[in-house]
Structures are given as structure tokens and as C-alpha cells.
Protein backbone atom coordinates (compact mmCIF):
# COMPACT_ATOMS: atom_id res chain seq x y z
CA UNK A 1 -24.83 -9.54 -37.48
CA UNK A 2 -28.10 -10.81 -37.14
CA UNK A 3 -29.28 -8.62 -34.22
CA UNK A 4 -28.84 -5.85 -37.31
CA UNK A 5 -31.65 -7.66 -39.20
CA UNK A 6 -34.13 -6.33 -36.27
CA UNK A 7 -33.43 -2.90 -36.67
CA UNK A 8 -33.79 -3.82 -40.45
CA UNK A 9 -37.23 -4.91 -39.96
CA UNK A 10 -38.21 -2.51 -37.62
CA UNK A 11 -37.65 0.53 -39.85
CA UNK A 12 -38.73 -1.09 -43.60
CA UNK A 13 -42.58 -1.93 -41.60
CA UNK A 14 -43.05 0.56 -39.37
CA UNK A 15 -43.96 -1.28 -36.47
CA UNK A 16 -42.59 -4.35 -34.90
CA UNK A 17 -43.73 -8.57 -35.49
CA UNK A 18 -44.19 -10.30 -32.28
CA UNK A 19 -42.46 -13.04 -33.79
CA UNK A 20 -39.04 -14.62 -34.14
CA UNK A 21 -37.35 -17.37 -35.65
CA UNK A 22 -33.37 -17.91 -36.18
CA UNK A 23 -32.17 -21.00 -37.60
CA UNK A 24 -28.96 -22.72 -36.75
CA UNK A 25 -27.58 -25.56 -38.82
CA UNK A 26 -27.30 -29.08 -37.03
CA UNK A 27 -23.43 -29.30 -35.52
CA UNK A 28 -22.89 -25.50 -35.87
CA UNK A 29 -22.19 -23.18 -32.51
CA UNK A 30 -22.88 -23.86 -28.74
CA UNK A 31 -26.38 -25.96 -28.22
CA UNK A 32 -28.71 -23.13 -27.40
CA UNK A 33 -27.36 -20.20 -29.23
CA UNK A 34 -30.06 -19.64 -31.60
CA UNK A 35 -32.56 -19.79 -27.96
CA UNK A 36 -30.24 -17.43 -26.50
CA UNK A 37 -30.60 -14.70 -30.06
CA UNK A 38 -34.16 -15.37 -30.77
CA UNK A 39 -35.00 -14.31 -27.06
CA UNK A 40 -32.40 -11.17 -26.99
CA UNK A 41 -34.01 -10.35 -30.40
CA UNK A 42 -37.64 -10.34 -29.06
CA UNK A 43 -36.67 -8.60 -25.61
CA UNK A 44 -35.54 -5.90 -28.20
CA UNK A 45 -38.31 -5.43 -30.08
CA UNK A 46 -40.93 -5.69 -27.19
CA UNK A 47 -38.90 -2.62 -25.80
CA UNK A 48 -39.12 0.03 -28.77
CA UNK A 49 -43.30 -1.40 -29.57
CA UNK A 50 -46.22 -1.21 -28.14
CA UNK A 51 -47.69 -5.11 -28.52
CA UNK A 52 -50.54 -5.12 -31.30
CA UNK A 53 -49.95 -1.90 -32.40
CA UNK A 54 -49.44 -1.08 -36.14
CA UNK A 55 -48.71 2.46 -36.17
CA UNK A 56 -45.12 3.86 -37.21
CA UNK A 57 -42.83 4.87 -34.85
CA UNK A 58 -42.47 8.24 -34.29
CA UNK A 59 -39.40 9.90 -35.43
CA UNK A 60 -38.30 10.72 -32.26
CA UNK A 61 -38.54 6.83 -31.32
CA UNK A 62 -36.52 6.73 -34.93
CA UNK A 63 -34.14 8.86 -34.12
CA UNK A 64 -33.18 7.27 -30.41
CA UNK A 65 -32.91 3.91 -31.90
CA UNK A 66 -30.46 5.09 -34.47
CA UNK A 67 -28.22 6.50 -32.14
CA UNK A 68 -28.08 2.95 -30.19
CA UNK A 69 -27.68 1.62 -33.29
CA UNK A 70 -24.52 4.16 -34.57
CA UNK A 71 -23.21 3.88 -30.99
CA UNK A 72 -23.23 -0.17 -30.88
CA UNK A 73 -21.49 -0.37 -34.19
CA UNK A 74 -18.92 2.31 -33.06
CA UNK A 75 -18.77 -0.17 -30.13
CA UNK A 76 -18.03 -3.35 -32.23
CA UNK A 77 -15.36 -1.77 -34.12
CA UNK A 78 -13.44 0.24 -31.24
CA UNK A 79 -12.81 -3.45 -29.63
CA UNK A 80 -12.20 -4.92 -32.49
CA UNK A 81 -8.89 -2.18 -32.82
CA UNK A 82 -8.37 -2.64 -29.01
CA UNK A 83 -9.24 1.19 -28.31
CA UNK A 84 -10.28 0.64 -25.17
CA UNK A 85 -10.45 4.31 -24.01
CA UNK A 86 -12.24 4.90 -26.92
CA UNK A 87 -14.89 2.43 -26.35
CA UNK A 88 -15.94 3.57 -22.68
CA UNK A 89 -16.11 6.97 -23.70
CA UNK A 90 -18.72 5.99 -26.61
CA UNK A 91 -20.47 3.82 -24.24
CA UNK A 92 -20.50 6.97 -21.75
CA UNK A 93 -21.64 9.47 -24.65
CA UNK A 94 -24.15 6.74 -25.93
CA UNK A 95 -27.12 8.11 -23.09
CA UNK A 96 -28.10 4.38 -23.18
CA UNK A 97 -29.77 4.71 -19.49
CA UNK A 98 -32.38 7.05 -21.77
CA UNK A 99 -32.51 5.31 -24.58
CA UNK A 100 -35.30 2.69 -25.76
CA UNK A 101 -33.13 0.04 -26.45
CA UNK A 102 -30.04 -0.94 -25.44
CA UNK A 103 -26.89 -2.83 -26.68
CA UNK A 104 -27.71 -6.28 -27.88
CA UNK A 105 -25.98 -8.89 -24.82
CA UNK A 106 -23.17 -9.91 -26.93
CA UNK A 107 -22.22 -6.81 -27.49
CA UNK A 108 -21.75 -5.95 -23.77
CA UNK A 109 -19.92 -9.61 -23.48
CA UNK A 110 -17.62 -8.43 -26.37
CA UNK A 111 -16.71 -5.87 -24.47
CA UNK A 112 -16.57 -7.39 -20.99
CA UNK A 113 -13.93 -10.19 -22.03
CA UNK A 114 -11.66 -7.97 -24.26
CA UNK A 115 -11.70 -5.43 -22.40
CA UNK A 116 -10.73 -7.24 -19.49
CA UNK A 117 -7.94 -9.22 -20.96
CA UNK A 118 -6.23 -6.01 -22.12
CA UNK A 119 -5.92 -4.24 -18.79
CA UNK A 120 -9.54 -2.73 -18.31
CA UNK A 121 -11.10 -5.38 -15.77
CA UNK A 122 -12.47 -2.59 -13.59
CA UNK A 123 -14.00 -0.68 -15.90
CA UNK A 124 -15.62 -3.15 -17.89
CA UNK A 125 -17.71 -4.09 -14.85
CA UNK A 126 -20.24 -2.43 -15.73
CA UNK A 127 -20.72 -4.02 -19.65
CA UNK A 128 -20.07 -7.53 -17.60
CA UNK A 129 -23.31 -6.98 -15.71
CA UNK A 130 -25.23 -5.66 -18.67
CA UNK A 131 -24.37 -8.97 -20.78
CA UNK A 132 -25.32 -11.47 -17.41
CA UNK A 133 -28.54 -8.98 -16.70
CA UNK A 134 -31.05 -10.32 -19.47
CA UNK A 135 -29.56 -14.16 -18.74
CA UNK A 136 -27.81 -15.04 -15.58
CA UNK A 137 -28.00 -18.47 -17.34
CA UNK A 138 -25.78 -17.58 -20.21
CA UNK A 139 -22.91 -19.60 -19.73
CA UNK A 140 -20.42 -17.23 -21.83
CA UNK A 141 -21.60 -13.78 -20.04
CA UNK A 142 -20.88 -15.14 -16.81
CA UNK A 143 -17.66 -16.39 -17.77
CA UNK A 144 -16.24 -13.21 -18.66
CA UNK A 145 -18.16 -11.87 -15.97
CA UNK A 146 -15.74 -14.20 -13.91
CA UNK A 147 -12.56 -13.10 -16.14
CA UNK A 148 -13.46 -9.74 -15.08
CA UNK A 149 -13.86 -10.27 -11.34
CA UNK A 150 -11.04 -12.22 -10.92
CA UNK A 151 -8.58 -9.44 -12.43
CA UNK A 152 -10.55 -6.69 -10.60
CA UNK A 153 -10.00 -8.52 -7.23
CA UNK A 154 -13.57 -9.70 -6.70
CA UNK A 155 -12.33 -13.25 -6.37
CA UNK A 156 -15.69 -14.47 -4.47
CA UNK A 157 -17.47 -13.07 -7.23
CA UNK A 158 -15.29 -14.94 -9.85
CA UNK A 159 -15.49 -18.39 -7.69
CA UNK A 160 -19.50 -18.70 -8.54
CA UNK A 161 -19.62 -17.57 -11.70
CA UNK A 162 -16.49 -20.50 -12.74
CA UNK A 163 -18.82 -22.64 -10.29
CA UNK A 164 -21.61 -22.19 -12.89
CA UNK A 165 -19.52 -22.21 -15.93
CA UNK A 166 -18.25 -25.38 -14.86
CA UNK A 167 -21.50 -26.64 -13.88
CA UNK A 168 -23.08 -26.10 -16.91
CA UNK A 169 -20.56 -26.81 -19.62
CA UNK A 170 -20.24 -29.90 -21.16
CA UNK A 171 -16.92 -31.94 -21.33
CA UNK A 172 -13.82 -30.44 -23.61
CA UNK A 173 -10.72 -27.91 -23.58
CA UNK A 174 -13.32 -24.98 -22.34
CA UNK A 175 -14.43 -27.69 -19.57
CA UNK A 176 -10.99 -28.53 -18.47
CA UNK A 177 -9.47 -24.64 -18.40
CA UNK A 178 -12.13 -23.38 -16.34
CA UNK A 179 -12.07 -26.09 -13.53
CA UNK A 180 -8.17 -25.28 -13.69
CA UNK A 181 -8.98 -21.37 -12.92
CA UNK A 182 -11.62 -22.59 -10.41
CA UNK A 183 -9.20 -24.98 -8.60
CA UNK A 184 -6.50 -22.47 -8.60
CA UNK A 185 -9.15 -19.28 -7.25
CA UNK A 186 -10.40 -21.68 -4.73
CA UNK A 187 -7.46 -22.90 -3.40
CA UNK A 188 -6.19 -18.70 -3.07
CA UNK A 189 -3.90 -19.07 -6.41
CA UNK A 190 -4.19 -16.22 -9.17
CA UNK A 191 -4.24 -18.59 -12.44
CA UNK A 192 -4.68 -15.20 -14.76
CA UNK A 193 -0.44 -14.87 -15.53
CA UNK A 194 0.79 -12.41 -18.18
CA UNK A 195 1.20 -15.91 -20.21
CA UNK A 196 -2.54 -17.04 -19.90
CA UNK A 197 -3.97 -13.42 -20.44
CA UNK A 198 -1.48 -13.52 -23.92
CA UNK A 199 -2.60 -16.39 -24.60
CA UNK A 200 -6.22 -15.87 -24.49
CA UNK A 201 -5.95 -12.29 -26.74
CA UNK A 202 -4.76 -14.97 -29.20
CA UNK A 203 -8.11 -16.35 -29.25
């Protein structure tokens, strides 16, 4: 995954560049998406280095961002088996309130939407909110920010974040299915049946 290549870089100089470029081919992906990495990618590194500096990290520094690193990777592959259970309780061991870095965005988004559609909406608030906190602009964190809500209960809170998501998404099948869940929220309808929620796992 390419926010892997960071911690790549990171480690192999000893001390972090203030500069970052990611390439996207023409046609390929949501417009934007390389934006959206290159700036999660820098927020990262600004967070572990001290700017203009060019003196290793310390191994303490090391150590902490290995963890993250161990932890997020647990992360990736504990959703990717649906071991839900599993993956709050490495997020909980993970100290990431401590550490010097945190999960990358779409890591937290992973977990937000998948989590949600198997039966964790509640607790996956809290990875929701950490993939909207760097971007409230990020049109896929706040809609499963809004998938999350709307199972939890928090129907208000799922209303504006469709709102935006419909706002700010350009014409197509993801255009059309969220206006249907905002219609249907709006007008006090639950649009999030066992059919739709199978349905989207198949995704």
C-alpha cells in the first residue's frame, strides 16, 4: 500500500523529506485521490520529524512507529477476515492516543464501513471520526461516517453527511444510491434493510 512506502523511506534515511509526489494514471480512481494520499502522506511524516532536521530518529521514536505500523497491518488483515472483535481489541491495545503517528485515514475508513455493515455501527464510531478528522471534505469518510450513524441511530448525523456526499459527488450509480438513502432518512424511512446491508458486503 503506498502509505507503507513512507515508513519505507523514513527508516532506509533516517530522517524524513518534506516532499511528496504520488502519481495517478489519467482515467484511474476518484478525481482527487492522489491529493487526498499525497496530503495524508505528508501529515504523517511532519508528525514523527522535526522540519529541517537531518538527524536519525531515535530508537525509541523507531520503536513507537513500528508498533503503529505492526498494529495497522494487524488492522488491515483482521477486516479483511471480518474479525471484528478482533480488530477493536488491536485498535484498543495499539496505545495510538500515545503514539507519534497514527493509522493512515483509509485505514480508519476501512474499518468504519465494514465494520458497520457487519453489525458493529456503534463501535466503529470512533474509527468513523478518525477517517473524517484529517478531511471533513473526503467524500468517502463521510459516507461511511453516514453508514455508521444511520445504523447507530444518529439519523441527524447521517442526514448531513448523505447531504454532502450527495453534494459533492458527481453523477452515476454512487450518485443515485445515496440520494435514495437521503430521500428515504429524510422523509423518517430506514433504507439500510438486511437486503441492502447484504448487498453492500458484496461490494
Amino acid at each position: 500500500m503506498i502509505h507503507m512506502d513512507v515508513d519505507a523511506v523514513f527508516f532506509a534515511n533516517g530522517r524524513l523529506s518534506s516532499l511528496v509526489r504520488v502519481s495517478q494514471l489519467p482515467g484511474t480512481g476518484k478525481p482527487g485521490a492522489a491529493v487526498a494520499v499525497a496530503r495524508s502522506i505528508r501529515d504523517r511524516m511532519r508528525r514523527v520529524g522535526v522540519r529541517g532536521s537531518t538527524a536519525a530518529p531515535s530508537e525509541r521514536l523507531v520503536r513507537e512507529v513500528h508498533q503503529v505500523i505492526r498494529a495497522e497491518r494487524t488492522v488491515d488483515s483482521l477486516v479483511d477476515a471480518r474479525d471484528f472483535e478482533a480488530v477493536f481489541g488491536t485498535i484498543d491495545r495499539a496505545g495510538l492516543a500515545r503514539a507519534p503517528v497514527g493509522f493512515w485515514m483509509q485505514t480508519w475508513n476501512k474499518v468504519c464501513w465494514r465494520a458497520s455493515l457487519n453489525g458493529f455501527a456503534r463501535r466503529a464510531q470512533a474509527a468513523c471520526e478518525a477517517a473524517v478528522a484529517p478531511d471533513t471534505t473526503h467524500v468517502s469518510a463521510r459516507d461511511s461516517r453516514g453508514l455508521a450513524r444511520a445504523l447507530s441511530g444518529d439519523i441527524k448525523g447521517a442526514i448531513a453527511d448523505f447531504a454532502y456526499v450527495v453534494e459533492h459527488s458527481g453523477a452515476g450509480v454512487f450518485l443515485d444510491k445515496r440520494a435514495a438513502w437521503l430521500e428515504a432518512l429524510r422523509a423518517g424511512n430506514n433504507p439500510f434493510t438486511q437486503q441492502l446491508l447484504d448487498e453492500l458486503r458484496k461490494q
